[in-house]
Protein backbone atom coordinates (compact mmCIF):
# COMPACT_ATOMS: atom_id res chain seq x y z
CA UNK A 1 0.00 0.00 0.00
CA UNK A 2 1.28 3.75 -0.65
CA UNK A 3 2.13 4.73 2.76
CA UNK A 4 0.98 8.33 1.49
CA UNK A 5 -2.89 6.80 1.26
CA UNK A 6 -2.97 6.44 4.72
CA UNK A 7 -1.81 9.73 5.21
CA UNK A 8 -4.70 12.26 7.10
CA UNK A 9 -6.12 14.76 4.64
CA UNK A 10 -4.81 18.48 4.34
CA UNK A 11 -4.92 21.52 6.52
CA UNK A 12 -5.95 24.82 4.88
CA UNK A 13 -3.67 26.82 6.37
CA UNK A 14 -4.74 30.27 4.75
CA UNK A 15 -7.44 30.46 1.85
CA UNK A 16 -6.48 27.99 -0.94
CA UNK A 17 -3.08 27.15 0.96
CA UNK A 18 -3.01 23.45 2.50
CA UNK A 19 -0.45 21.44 4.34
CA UNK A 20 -0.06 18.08 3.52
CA UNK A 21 1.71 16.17 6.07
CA UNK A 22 3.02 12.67 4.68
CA UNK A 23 5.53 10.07 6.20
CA UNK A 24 8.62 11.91 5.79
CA UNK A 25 7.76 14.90 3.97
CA UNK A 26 5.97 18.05 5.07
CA UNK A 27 4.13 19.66 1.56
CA UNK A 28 3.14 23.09 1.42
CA UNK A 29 0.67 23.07 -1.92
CA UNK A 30 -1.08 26.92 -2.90
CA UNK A 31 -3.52 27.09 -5.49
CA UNK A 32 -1.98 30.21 -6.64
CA UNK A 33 1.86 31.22 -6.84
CA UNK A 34 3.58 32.42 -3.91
CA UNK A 35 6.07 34.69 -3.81
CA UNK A 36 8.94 33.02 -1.78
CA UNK A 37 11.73 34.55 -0.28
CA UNK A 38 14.39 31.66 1.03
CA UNK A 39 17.67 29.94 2.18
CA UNK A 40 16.56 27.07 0.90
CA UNK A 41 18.94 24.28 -0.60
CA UNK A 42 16.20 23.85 -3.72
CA UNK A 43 14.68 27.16 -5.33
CA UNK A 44 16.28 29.39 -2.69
CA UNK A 45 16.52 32.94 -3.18
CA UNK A 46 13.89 34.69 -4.89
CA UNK A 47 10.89 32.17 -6.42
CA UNK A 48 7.09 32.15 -7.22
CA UNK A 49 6.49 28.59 -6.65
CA UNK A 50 3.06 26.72 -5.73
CA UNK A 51 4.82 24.18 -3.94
CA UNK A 52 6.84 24.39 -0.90
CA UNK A 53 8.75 21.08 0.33
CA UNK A 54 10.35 20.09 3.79
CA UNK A 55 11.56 16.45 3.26
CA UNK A 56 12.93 14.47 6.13
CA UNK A 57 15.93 12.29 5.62
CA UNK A 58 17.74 9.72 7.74
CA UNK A 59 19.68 10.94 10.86
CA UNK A 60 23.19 9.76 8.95
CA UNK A 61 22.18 11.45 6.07
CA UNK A 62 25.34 13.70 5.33
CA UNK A 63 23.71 15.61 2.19
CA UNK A 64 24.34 12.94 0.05
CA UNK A 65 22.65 13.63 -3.79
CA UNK A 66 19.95 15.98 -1.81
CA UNK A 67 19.12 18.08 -5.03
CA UNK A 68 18.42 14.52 -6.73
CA UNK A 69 16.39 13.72 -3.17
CA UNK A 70 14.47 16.60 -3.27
CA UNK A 71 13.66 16.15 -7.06
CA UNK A 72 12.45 12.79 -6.21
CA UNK A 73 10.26 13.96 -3.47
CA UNK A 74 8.53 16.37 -6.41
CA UNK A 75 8.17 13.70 -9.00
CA UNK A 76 6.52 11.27 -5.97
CA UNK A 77 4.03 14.70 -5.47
CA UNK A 78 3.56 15.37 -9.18
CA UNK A 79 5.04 18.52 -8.84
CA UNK A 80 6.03 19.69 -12.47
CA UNK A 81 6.83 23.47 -11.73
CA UNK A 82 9.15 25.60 -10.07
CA UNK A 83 9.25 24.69 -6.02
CA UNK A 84 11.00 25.27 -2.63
CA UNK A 85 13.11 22.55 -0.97
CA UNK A 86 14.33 22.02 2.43
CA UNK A 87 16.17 18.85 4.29
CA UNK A 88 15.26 18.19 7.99
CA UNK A 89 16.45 15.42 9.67
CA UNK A 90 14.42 16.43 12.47
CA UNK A 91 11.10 14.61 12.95
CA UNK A 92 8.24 15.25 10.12
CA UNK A 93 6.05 14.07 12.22
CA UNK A 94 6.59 16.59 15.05
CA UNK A 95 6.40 19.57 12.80
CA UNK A 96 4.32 22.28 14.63
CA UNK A 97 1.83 24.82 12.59
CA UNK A 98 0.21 28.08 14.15
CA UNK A 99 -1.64 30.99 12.40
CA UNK A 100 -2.30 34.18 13.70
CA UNK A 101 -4.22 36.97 12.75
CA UNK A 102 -6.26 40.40 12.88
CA UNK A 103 -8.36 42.04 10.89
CA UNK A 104 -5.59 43.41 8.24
CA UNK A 105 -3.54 40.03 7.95
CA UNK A 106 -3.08 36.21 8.45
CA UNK A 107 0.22 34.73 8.93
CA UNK A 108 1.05 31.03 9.40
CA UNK A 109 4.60 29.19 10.96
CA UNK A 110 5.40 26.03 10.04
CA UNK A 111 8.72 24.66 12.41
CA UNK A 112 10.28 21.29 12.06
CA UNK A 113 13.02 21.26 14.94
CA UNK A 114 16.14 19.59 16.40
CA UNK A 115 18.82 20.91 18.30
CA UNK A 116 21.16 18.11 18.84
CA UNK A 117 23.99 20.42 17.44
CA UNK A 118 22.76 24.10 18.76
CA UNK A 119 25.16 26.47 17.76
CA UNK A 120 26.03 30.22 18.82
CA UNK A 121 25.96 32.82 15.82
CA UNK A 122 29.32 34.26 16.09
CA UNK A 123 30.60 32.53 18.12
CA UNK A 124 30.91 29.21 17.27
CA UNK A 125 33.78 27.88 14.98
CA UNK A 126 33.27 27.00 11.14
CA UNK A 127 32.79 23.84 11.23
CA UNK A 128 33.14 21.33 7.55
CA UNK A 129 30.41 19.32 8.29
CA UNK A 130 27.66 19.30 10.89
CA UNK A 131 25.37 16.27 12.43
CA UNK A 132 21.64 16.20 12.24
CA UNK A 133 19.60 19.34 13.98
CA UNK A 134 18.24 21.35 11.85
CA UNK A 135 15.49 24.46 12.85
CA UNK A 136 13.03 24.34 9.33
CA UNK A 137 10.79 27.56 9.48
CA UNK A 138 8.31 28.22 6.83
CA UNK A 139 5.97 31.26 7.60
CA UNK A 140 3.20 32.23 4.85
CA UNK A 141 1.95 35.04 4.91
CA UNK A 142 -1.75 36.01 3.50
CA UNK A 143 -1.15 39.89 2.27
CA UNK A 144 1.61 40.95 -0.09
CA UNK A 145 5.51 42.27 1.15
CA UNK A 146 7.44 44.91 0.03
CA UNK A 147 10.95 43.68 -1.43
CA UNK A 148 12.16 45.48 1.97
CA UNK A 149 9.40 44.20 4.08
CA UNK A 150 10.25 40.59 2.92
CA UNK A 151 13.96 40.82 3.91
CA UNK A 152 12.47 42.13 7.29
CA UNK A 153 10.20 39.33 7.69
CA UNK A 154 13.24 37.09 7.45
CA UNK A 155 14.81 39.27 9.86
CA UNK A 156 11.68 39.05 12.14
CA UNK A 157 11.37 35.28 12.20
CA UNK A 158 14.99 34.55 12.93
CA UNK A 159 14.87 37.04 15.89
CA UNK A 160 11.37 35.52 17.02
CA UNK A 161 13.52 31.44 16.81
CA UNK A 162 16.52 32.89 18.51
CA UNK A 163 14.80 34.36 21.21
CA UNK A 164 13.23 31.05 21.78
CA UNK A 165 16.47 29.39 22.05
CA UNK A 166 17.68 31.89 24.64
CA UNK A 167 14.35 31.83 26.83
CA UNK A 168 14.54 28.09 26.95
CA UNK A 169 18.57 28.46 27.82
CA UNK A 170 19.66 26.15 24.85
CA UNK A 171 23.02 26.13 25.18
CA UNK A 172 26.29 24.67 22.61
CA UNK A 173 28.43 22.11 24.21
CA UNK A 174 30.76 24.78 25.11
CA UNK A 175 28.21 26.06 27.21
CA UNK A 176 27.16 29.25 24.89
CA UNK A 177 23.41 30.04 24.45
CA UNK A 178 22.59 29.26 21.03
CA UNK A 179 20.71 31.25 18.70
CA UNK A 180 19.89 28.14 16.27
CA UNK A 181 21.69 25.49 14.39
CA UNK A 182 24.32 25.44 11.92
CA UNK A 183 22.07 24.41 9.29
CA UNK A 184 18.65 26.18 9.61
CA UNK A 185 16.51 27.09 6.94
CA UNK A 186 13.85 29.66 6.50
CA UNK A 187 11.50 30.34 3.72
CA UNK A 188 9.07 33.51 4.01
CA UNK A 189 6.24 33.51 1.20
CA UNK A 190 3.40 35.38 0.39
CA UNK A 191 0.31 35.11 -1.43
CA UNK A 192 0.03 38.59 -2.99
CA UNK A 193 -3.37 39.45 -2.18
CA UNK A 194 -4.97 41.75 0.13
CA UNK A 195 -3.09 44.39 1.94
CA UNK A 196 0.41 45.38 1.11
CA UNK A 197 2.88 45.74 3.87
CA UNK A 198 5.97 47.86 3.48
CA UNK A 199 7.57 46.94 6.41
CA UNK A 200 8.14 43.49 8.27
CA UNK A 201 9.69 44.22 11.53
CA UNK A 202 8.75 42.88 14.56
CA UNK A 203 6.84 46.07 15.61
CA UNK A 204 5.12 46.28 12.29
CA UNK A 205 1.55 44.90 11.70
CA UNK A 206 2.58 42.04 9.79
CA UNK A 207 6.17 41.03 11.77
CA UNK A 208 4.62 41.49 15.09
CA UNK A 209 1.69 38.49 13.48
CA UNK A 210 5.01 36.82 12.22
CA UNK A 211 7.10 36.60 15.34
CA UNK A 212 3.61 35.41 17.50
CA UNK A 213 3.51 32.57 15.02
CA UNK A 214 7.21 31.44 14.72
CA UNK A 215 7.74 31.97 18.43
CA UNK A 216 4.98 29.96 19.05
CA UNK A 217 5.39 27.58 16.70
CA UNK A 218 8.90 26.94 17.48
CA UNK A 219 8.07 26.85 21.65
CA UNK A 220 6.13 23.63 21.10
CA UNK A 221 8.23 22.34 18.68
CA UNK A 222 10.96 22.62 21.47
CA UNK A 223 8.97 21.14 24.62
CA UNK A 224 7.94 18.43 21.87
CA UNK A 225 12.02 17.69 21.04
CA UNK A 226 12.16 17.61 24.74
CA UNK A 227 9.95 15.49 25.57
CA UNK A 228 10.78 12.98 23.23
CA UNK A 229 14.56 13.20 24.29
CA UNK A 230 13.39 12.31 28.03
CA UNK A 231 11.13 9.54 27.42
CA UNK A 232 14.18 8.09 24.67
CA UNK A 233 16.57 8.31 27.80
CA UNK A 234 14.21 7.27 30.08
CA UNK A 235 13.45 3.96 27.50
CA UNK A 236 16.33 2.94 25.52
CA UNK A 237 13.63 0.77 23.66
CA UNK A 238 12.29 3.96 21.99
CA UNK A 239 13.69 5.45 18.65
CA UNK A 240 15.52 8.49 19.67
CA UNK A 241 15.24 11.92 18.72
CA UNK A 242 17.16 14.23 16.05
């Protein structure tokens, strides 16, 4: 049986925006192109895409062919167009979505997270190649950015996951608070419609909707990584967390 058949049916995150949450792959899937904004591996930079893919891959995986992967992972969706592509090997499964709003603006956060290798921006060492913990934000937001107000909504949502990671005293092994991992990702898309926003900080009307939803977003993805990492060392029997 496709292991996707089972899978439960999609979220509509924002009007004609769904997430599709399949065994080992978190699909983002708008029924009209989104203007995306990204440091993604796949389609990073500046993109209008319809499709925005998170795919999880093993906890060895040391980005092996991951452009080939992620192609893959669009064929298996029937994806023929332009998309954005992102490699977790954090658990799909525990991926965390939250929307906010008001009455000018929706904004949704979508955070896969794991922070076995937190790291300290600035000062932590360049390292060649990192293990698996990787902080995956994707915020969407329902209104259309500025080209300054989407570099500010970038801005907004890394200070909204850093803060997190201070508040919760995540720390690297040489005992520095972290502000994330060494191989987050973020993508920041909008639909176009609606109100346009010319700026994105975090005291704006759209940043202050984007840092509620990432912080919160990335809060329970947290306590979730926790408590997984407790009841793993608490029962060796369980598969352990990323």
């Amino acid at each position: 049986m496709n292991p996707e058949a089972t899978s439960p049916p999609p979220t509509e995150l924002l009007a004609g925006v769904w997430l599709h949450r399949l065994p080992m792959l978190l699909h983002i899937e708008s029924a009209e192109p989104l203007s995306c904004l990204s440091s993604a591996v796949w389609g990073g930079g500046m993109l209008q895409a319809r499709h925005i893919l998170n795919l999880g891959v093993p906890s060895d995986y040391r980005c092996g062919n991951h452009l080939a992967d992620l192609q893959r992972a669009a064929q298996r969706r029937g994806i023929a167009d332009s998309f954005v592509g992102l490699l977790t090997a954090a658990r799909i499964d525990d991926a965390q979505a939250i929307v906010e709003c008001d009455d000018s603006a929706a904004v949704a956060a979508i955070v896969t997270l794991g922070i076995s290798h937190p790291t300290a921006a600035g000062v932590s060492a360049a390292a060649q190649c990192t293990g698996p913990g990787t902080i995956n934000t994707i915020v969407l937001v329902d209104g259309s950015l500025s080209p300054a107000a989407h570099v500010n909504a970038l801005i907004t949502a890394t200070e909204a996951k850093s803060l997190v990671m201070a508040e919760c005293s995540v720390r690297t092994p040489e005992g520095h608070l972290a502000s994330g991992t060494g191989t987050d990702a973020l993508v920041v898309a909008c639909t176009g419609r609606g109100l346009c926003f010319e700026y994105g900080g975090p005291v704006s009307r759209i940043g202050a909707l984007i840092g509620r939803a990432v912080r919160a977003a990335t809060l329970n993805a947290l306590f979730v990584w926790h408590a997984r990492r407790q009841a793993a060392n608490s029962s060796p029997a369980l598969s352990h967390s990323r």
